[in-house]
N, C-alpha and C. Protein backbone atom coordinates (compact mmCIF):
# COMPACT_ATOMS: atom_id res chain seq x y z
N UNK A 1 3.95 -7.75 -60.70
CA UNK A 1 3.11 -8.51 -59.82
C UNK A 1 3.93 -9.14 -58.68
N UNK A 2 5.06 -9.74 -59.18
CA UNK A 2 5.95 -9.97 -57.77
C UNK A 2 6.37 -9.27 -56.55
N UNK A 3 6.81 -8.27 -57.31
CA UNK A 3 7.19 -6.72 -56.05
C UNK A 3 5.93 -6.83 -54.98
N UNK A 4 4.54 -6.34 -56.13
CA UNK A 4 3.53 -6.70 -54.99
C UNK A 4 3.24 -7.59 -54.17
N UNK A 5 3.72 -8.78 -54.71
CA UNK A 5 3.58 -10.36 -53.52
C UNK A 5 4.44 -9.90 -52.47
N UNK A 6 5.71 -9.51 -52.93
CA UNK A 6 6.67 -9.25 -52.40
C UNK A 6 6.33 -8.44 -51.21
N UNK A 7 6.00 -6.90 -51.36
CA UNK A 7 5.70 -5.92 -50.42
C UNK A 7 4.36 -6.52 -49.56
N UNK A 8 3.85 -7.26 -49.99
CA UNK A 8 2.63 -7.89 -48.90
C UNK A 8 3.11 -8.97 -48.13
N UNK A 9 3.72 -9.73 -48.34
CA UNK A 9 4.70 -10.09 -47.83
C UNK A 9 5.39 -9.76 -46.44
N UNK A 10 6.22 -9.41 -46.77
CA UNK A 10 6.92 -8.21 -46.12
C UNK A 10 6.15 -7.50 -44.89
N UNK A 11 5.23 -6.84 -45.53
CA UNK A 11 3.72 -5.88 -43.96
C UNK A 11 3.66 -6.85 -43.47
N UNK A 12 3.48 -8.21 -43.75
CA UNK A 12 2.27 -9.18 -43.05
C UNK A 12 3.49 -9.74 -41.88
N UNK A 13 4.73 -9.64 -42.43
CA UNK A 13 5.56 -10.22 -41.25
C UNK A 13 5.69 -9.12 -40.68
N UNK A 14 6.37 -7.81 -41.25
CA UNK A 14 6.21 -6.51 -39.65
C UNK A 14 5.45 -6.58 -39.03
N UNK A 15 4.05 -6.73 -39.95
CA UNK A 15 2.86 -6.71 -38.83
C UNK A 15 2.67 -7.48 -37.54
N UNK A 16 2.82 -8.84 -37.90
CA UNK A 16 3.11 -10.37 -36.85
C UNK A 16 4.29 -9.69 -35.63
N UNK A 17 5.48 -9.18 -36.53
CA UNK A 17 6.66 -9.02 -35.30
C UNK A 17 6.23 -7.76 -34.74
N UNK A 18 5.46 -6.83 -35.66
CA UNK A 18 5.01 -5.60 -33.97
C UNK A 18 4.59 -6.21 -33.30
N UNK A 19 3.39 -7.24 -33.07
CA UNK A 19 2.90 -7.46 -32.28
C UNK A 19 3.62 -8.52 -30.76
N UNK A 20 4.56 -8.74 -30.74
CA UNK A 20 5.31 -9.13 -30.00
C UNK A 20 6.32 -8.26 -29.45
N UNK A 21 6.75 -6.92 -30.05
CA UNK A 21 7.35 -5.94 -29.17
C UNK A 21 6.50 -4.79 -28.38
N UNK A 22 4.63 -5.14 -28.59
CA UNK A 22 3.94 -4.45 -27.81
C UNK A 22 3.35 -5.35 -26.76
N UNK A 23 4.45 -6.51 -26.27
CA UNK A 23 4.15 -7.18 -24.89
C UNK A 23 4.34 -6.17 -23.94
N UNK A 24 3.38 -6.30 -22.89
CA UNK A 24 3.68 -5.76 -21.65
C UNK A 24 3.29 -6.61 -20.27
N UNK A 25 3.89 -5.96 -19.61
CA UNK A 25 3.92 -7.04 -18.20
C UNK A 25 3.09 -5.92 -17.34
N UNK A 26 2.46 -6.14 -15.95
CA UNK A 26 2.57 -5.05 -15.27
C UNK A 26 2.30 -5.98 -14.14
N UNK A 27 2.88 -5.40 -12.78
CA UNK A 27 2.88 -5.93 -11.83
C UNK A 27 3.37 -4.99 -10.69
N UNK A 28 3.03 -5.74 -9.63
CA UNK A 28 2.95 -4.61 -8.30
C UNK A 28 4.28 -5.14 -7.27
N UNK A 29 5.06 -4.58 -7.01
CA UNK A 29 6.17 -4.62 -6.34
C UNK A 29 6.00 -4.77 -4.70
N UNK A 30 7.40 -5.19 -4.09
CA UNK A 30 6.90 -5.23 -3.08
C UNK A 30 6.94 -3.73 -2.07
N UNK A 31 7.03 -2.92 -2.75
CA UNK A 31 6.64 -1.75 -1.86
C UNK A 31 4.85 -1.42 -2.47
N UNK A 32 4.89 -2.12 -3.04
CA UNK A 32 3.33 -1.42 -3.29
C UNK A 32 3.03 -0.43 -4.74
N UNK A 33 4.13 -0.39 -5.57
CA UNK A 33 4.22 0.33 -6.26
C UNK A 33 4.03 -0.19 -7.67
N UNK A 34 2.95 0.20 -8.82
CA UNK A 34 3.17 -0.14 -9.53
C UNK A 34 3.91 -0.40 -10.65
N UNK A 35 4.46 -1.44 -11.29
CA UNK A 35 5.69 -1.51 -12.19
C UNK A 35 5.17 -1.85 -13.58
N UNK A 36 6.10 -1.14 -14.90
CA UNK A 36 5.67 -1.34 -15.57
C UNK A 36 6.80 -1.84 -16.47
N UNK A 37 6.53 -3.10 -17.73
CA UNK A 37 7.96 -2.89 -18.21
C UNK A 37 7.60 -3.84 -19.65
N UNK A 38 8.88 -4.21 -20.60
CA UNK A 38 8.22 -4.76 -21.66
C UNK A 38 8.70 -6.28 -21.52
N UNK A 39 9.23 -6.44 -20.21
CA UNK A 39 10.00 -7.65 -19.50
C UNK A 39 9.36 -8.82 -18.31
N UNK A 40 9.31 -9.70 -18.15
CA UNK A 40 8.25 -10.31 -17.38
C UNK A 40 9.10 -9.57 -15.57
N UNK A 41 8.05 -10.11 -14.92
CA UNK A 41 8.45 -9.59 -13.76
C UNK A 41 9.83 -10.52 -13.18
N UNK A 42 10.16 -10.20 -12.39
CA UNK A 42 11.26 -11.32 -11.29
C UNK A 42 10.41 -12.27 -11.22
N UNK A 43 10.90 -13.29 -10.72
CA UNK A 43 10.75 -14.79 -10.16
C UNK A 43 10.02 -14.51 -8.80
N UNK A 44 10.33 -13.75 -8.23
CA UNK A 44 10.19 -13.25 -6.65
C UNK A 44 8.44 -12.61 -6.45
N UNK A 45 8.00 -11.77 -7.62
CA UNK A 45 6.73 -11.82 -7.84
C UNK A 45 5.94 -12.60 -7.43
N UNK A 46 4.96 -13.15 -7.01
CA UNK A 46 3.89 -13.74 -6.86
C UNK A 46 2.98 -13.79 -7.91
N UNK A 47 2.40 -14.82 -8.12
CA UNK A 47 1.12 -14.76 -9.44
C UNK A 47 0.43 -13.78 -9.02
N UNK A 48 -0.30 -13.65 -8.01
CA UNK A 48 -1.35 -13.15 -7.46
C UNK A 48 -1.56 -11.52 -8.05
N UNK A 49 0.15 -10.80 -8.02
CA UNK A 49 0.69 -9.20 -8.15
C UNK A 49 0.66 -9.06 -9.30
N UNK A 50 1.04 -9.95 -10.52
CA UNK A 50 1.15 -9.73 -11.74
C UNK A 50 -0.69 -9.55 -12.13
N UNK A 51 -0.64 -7.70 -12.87
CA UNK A 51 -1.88 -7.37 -13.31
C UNK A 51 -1.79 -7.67 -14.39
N UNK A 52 -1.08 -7.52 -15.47
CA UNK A 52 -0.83 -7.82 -16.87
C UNK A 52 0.32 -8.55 -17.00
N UNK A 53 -0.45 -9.53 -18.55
CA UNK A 53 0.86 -10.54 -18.93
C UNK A 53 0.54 -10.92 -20.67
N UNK A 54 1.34 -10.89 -21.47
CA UNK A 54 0.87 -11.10 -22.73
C UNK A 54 0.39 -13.07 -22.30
N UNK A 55 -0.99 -12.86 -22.71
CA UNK A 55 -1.82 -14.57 -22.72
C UNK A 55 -2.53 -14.62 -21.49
N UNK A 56 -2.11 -13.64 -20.31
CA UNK A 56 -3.11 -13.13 -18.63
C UNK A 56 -4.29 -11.93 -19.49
N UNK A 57 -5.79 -12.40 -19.11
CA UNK A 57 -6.85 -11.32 -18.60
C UNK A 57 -6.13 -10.57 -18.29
N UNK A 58 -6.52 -9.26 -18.55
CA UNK A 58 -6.29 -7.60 -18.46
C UNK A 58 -6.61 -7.70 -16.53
N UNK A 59 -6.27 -7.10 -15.39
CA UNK A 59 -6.82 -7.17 -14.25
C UNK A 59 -8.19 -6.21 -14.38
N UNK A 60 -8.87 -6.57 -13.89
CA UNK A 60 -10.39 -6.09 -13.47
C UNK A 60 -10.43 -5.82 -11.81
N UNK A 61 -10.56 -4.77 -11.48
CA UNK A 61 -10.19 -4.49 -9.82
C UNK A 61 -11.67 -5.13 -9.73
N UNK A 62 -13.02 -4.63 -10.26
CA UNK A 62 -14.29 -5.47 -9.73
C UNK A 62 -14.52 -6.76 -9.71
N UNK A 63 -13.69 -7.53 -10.82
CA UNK A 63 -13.75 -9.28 -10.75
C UNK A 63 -12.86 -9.76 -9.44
N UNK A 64 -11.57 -9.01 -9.32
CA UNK A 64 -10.90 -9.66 -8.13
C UNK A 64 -11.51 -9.61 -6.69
N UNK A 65 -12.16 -8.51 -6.74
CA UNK A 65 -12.91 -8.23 -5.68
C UNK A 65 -13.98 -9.06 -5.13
N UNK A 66 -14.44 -9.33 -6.37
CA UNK A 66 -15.52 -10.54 -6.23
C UNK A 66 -15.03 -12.22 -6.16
N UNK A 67 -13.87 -12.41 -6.76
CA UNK A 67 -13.81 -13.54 -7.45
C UNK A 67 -12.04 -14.12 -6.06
N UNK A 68 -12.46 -12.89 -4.56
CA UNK A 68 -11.28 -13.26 -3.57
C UNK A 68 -12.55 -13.79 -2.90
N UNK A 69 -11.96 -15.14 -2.13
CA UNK A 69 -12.82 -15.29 -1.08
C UNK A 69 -12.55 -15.01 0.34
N UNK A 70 -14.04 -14.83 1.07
CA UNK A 70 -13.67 -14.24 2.60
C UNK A 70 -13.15 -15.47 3.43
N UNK A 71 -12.32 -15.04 4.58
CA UNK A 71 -11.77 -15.75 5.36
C UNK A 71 -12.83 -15.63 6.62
N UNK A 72 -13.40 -16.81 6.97
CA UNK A 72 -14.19 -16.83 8.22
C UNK A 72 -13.16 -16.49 9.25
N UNK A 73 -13.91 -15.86 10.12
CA UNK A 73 -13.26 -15.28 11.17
C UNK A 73 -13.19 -16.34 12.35
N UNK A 74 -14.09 -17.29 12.30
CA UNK A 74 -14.09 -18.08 12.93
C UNK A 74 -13.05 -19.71 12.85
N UNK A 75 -12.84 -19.27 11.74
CA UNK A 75 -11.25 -20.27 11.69
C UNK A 75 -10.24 -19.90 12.16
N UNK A 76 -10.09 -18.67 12.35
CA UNK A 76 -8.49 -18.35 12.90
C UNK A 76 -8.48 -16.87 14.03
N UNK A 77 -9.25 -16.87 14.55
CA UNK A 77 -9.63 -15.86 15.94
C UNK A 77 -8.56 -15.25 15.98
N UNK A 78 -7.26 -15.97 16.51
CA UNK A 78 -6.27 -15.00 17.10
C UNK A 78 -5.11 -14.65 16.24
N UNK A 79 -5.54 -15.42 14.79
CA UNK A 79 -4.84 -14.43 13.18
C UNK A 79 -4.89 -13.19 13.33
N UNK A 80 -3.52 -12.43 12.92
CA UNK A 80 -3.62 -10.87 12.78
C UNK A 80 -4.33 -10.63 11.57
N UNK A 81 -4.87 -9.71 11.38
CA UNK A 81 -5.37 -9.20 10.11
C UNK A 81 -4.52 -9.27 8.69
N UNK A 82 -4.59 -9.52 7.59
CA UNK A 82 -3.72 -9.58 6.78
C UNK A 82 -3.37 -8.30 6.15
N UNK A 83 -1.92 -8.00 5.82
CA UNK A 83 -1.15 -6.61 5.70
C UNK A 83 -1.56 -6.33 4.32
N UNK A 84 -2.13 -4.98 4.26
CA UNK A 84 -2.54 -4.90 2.71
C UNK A 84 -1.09 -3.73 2.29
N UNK A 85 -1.13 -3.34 1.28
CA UNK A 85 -0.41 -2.38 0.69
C UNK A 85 -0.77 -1.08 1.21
N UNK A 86 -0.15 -0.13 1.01
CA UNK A 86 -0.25 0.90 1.86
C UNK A 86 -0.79 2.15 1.04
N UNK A 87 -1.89 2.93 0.70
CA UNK A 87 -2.50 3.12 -0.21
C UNK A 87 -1.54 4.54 -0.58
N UNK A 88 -1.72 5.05 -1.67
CA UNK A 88 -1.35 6.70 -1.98
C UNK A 88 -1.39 7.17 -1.06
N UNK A 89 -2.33 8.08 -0.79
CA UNK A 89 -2.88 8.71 1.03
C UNK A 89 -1.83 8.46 2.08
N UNK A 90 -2.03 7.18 1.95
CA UNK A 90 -0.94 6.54 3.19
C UNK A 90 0.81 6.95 3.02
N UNK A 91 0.85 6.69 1.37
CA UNK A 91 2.38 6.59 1.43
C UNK A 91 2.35 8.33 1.65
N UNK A 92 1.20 9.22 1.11
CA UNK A 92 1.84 10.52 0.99
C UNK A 92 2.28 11.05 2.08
N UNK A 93 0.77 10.91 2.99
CA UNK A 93 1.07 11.28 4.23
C UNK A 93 2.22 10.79 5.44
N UNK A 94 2.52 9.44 4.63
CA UNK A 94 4.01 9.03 5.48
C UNK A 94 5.18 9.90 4.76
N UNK A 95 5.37 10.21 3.73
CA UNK A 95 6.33 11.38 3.07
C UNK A 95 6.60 12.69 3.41
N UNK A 96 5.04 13.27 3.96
CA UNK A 96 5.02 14.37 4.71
C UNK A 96 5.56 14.51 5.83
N UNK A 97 4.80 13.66 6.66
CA UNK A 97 5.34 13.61 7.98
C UNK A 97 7.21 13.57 7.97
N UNK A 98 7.79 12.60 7.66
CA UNK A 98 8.80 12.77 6.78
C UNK A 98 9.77 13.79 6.62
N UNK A 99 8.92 14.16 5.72
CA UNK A 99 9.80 15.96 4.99
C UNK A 99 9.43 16.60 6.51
N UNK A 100 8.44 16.77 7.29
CA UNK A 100 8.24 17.59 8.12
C UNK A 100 9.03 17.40 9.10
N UNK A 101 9.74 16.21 9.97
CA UNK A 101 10.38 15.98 10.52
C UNK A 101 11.97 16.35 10.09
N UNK A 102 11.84 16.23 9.00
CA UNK A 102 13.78 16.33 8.64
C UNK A 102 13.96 18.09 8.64
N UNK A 103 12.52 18.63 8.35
CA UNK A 103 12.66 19.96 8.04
C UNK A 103 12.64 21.29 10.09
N UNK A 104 12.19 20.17 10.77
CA UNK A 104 11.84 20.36 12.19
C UNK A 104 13.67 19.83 12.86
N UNK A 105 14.46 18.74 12.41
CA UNK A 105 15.77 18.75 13.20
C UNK A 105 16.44 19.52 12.31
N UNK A 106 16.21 19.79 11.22
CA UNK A 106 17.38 21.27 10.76
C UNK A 106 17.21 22.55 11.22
N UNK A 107 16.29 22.47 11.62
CA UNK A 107 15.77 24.05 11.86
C UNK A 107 16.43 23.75 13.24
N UNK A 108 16.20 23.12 13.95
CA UNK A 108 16.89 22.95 15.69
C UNK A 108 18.41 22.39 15.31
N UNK A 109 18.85 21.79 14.35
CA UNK A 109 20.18 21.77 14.21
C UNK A 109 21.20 23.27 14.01
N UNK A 110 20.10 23.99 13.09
CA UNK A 110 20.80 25.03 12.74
C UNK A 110 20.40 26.26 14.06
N UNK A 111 19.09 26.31 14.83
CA UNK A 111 19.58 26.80 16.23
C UNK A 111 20.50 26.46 17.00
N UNK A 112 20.98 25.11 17.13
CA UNK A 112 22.20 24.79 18.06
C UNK A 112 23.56 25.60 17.51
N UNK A 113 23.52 25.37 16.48
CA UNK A 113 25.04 25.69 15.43
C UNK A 113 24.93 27.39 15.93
N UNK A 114 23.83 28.18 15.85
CA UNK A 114 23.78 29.61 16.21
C UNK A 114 24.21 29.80 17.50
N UNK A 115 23.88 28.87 18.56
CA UNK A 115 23.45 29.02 20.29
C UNK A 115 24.84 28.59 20.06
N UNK A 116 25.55 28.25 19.58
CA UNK A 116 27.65 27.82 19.74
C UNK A 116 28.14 28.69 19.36
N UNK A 117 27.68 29.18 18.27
CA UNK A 117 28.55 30.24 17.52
C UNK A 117 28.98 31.69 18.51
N UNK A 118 27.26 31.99 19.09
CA UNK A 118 27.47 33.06 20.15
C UNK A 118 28.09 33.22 21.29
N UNK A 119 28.04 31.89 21.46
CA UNK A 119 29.25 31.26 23.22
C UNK A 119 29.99 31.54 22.51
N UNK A 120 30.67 30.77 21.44
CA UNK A 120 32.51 31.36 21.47
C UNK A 120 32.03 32.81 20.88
N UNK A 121 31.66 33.41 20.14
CA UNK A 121 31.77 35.16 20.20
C UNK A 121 31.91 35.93 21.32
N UNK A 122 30.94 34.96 22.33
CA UNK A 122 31.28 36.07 23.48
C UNK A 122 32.34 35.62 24.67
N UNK A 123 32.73 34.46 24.35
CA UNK A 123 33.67 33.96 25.13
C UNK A 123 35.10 34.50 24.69
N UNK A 124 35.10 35.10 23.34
CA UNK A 124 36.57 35.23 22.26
C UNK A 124 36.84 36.64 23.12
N UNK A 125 35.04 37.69 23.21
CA UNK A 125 34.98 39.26 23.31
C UNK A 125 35.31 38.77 25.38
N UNK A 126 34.99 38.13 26.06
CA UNK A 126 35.63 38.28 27.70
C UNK A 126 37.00 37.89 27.55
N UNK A 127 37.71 36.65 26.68
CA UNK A 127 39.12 36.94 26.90
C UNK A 127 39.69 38.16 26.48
N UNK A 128 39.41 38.68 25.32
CA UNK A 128 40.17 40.00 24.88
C UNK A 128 39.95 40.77 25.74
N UNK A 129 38.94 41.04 26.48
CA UNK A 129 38.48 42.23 27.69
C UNK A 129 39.29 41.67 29.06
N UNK A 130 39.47 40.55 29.25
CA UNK A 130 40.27 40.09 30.26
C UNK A 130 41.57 40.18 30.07
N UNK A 131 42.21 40.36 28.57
CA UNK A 131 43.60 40.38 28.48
C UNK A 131 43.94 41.60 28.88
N UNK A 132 42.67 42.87 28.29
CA UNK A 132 43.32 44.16 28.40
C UNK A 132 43.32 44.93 29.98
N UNK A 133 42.08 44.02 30.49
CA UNK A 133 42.09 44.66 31.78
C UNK A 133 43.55 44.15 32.76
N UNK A 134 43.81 43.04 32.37
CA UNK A 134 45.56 42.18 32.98
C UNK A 134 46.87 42.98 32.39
N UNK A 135 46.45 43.65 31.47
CA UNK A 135 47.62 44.55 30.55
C UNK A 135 47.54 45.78 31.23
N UNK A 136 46.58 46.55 32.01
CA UNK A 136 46.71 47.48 32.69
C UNK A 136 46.33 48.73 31.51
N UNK A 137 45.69 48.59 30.08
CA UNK A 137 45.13 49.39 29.53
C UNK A 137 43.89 50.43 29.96
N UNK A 138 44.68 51.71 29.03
CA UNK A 138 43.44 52.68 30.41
C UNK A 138 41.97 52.04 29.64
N UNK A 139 40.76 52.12 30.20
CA UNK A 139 39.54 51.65 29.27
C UNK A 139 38.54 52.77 30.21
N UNK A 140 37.80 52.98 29.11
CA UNK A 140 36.78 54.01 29.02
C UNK A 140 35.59 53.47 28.94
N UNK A 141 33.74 54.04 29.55
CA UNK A 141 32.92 53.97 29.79
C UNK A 141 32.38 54.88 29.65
N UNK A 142 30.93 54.81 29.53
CA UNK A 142 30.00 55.66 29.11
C UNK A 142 28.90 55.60 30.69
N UNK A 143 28.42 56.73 31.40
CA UNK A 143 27.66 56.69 31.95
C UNK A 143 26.24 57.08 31.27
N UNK A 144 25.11 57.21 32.37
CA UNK A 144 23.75 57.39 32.30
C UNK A 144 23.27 58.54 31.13
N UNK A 145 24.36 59.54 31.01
CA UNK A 145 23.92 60.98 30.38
C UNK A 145 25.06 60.71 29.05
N UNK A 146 25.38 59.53 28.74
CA UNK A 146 26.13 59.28 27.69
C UNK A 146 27.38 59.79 27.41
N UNK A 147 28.01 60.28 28.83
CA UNK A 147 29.52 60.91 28.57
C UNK A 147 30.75 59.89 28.77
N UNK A 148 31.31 60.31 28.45
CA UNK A 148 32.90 58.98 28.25
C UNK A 148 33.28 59.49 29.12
N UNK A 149 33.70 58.50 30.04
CA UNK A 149 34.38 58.47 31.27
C UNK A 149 35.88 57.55 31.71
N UNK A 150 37.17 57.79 32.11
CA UNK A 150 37.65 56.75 32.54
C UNK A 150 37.80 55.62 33.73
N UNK A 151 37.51 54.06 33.48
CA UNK A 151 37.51 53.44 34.44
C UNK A 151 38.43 53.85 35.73
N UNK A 152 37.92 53.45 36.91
CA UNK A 152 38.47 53.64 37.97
C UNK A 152 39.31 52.57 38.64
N UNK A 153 39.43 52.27 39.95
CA UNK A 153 40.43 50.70 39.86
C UNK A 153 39.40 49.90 40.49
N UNK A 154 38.09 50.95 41.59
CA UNK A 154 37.23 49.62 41.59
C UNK A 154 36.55 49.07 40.13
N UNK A 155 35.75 49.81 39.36
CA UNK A 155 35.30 49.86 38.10
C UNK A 155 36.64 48.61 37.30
N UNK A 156 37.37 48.36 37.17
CA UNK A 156 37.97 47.96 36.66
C UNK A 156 38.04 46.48 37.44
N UNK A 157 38.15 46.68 38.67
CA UNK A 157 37.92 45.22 39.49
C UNK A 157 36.47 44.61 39.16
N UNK A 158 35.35 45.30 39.35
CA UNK A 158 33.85 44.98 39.18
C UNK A 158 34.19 44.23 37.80
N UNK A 159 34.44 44.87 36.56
CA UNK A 159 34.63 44.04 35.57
C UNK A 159 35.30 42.98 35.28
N UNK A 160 36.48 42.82 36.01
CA UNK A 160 37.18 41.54 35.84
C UNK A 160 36.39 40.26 36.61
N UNK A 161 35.60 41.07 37.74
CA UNK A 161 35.22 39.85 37.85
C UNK A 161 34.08 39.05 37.12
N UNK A 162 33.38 39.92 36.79
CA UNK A 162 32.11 39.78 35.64
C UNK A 162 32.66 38.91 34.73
N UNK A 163 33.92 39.54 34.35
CA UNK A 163 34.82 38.75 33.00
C UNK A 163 35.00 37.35 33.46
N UNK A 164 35.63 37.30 34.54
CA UNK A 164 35.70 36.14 35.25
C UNK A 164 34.80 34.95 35.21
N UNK A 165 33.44 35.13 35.42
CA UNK A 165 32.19 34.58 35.72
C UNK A 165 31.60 34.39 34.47
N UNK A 166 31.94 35.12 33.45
CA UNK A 166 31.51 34.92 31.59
C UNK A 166 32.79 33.37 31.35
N UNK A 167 33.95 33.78 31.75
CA UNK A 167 35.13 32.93 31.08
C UNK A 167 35.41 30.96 31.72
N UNK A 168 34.18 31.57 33.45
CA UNK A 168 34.31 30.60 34.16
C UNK A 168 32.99 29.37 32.67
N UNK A 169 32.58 29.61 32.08
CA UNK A 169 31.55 28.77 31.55
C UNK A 169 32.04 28.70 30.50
N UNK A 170 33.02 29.21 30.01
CA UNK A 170 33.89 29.36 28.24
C UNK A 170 34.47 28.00 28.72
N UNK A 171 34.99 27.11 27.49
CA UNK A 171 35.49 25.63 27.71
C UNK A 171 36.77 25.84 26.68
């Protein structure tokens, strides 16, 4: 018969101490976000944000609704409107926009990085063509009917200066 006092006992206090590690707090942050935890909120909280509190009413969005009062408009005319939280919708579509923007300067970051890459490619291909035409290497061309031909000394002037006018914008 003792064991049994004993083991009843025993439940009746687990029982008592669960019920104090299923406190919960819940409260709304200042980004707007809801928080949840088994810890009271910060100090920094406001009563107003805290929805749940072990010994606080459960929040009721229809009692608060009812139970805020309106601000006559006629007390404070040139009051700004008061800043509410910024709803889902709101935050998503500020996330989007967002991602869409970061995804709009990479894409033009990574065109610039291309539009450089090709200046020095073709600035690297007029010095080498400018070295060889200064080296006096014979160089060959292709005319209209696709036959290989060798440059001539105007042909060879025409190009340097072309080369010239590519290398004048190379830095």
């Amino acid at each position: 018969m003792k064991h049994r006092t004993l083991h009843c006992l025993s439940g009746a206090l687990l029982l008592a101490a669960s019920s104090l590690a299923m406190a919960q707090y819940m409260w709304i942050d200042d980004k707007g976000i809801k928080q949840l935890s088994d810890r009271p909120p910060p100090p920094s909280v406001p009563e107003q944000r805290i929805l749940k509190a072990p010994g606080k009413t459960p929040f009721n969005p229809n009692a608060a609704a009812a139970a805020e009062p309106e601000v006559p408009t006629e007390a404070a005319p040139d009051a700004p409107p008061a800043k509410r939280p910024p709803t889902l919708a709101e935050r998503n579509a500020d996330f989007n926009k967002r991602k869409a923007d970061a995804a709009a300067a990479d894409k033009k970051a990574a065109a610039e990085a291309q539009q450089k890459a090709d200046i020095a490619a073709n600035c690297d291909a007029a010095r080498k063509n400018q070295q060889a035409l200064a080296d006096g290497l014979r160089m060959s061309n292709y005319d209209k009917n696709g036959e290989r031909g060798i440059m001539g000394d105007e042909e060879r002037a025409e190009m340097a200066k072309k080369n010239q006018k590519v290398l004048a914008g190379c830095k």
